[in-house]
N, C-alpha and C. Protein backbone atom coordinates (compact mmCIF):
# COMPACT_ATOMS: atom_id res chain seq x y z
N UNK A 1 158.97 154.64 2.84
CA UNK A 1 159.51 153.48 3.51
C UNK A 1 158.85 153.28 4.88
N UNK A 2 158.78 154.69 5.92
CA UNK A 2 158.12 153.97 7.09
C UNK A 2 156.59 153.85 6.95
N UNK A 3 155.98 154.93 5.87
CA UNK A 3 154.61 153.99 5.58
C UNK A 3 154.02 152.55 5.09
N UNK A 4 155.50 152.05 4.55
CA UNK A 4 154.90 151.05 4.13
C UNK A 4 155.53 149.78 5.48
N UNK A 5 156.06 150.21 6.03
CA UNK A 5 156.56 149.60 7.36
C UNK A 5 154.98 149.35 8.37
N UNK A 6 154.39 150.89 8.94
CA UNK A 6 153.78 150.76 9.37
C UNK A 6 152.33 149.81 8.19
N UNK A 7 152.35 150.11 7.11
CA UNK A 7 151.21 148.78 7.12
C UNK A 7 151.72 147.34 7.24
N UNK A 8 152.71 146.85 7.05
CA UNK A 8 153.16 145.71 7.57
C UNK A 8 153.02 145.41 8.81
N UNK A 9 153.41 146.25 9.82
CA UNK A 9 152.81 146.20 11.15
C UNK A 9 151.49 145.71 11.85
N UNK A 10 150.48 146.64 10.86
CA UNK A 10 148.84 146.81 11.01
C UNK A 10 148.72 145.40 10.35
N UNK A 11 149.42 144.67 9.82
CA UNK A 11 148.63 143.48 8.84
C UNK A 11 149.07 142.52 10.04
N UNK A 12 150.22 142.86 10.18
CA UNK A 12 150.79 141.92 10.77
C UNK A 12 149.85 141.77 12.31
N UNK A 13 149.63 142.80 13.31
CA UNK A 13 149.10 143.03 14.48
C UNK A 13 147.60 142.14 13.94
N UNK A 14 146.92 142.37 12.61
CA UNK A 14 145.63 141.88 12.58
C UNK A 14 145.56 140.61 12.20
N UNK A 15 146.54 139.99 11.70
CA UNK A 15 146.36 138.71 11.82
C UNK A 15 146.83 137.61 13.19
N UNK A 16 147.71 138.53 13.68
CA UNK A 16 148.26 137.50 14.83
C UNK A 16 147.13 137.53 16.33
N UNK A 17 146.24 138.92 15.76
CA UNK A 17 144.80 139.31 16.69
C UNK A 17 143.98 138.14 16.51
N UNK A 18 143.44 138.06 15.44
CA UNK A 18 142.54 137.01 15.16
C UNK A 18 142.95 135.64 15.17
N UNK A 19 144.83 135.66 15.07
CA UNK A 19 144.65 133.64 15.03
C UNK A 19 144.65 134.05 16.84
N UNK A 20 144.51 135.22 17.68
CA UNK A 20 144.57 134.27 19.22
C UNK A 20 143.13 134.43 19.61
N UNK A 21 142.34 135.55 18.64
CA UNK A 21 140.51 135.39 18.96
C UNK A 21 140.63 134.22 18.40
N UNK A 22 140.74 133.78 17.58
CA UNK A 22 140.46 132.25 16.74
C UNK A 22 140.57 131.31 17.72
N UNK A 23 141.95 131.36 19.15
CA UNK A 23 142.21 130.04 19.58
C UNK A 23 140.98 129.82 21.01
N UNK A 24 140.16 131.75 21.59
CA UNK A 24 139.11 131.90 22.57
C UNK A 24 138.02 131.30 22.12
N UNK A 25 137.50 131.58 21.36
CA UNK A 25 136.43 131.44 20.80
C UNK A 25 135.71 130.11 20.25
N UNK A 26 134.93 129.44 20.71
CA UNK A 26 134.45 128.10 20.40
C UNK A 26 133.96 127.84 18.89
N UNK A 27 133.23 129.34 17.99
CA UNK A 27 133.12 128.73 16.77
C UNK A 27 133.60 129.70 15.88
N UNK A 28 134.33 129.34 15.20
CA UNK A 28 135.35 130.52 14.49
C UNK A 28 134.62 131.54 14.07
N UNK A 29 133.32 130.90 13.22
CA UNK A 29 132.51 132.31 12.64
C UNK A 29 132.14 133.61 13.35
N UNK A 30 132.26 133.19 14.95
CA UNK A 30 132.46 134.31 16.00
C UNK A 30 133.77 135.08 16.11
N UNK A 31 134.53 134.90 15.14
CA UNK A 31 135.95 135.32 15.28
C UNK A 31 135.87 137.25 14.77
N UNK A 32 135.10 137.65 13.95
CA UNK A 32 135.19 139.15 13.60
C UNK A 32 134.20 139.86 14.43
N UNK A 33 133.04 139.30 15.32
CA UNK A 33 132.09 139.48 16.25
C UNK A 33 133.24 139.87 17.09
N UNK A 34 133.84 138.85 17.99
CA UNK A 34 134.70 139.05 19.31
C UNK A 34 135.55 140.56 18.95
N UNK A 35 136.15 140.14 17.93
CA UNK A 35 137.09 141.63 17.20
C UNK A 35 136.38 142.95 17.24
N UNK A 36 135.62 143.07 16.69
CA UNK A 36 134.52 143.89 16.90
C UNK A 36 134.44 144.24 18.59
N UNK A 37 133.83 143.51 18.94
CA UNK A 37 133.39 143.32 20.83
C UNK A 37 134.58 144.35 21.38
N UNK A 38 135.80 143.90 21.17
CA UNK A 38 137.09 144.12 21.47
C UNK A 38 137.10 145.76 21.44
N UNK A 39 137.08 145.46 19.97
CA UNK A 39 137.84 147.19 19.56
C UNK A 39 136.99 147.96 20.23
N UNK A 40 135.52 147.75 20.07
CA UNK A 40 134.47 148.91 21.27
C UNK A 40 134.80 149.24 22.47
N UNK A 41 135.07 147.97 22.97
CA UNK A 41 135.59 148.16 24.70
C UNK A 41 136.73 148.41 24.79
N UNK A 42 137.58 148.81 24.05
CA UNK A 42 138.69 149.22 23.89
C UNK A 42 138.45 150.71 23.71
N UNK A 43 137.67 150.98 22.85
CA UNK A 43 137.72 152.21 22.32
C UNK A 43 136.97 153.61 23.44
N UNK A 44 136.19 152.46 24.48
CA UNK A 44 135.64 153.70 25.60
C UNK A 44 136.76 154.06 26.73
């Protein structure tokens, strides 16, 4: 039960990520680029 909680979470966190990269970003196809960009500079 809380595993399947936490992937609801993770789906949920990754789509509501990308519709607000979706609303920065001037051409959507840059939308998994920025994500990308993100998680790196996040990750140092």
């Amino acid at each position: 039960m809380v595993k399947r909680q936490m992937h609801n979470l993770r789906q949920r966190y990754r789509l509501l990520l990308r519709d607000e990269v979706a609303h920065i970003v001037q051409d959507p196809a840059d939308v998994s680029d920025e994500i990308r960009y993100l998680s790196a500079v996040l990750a140092e």
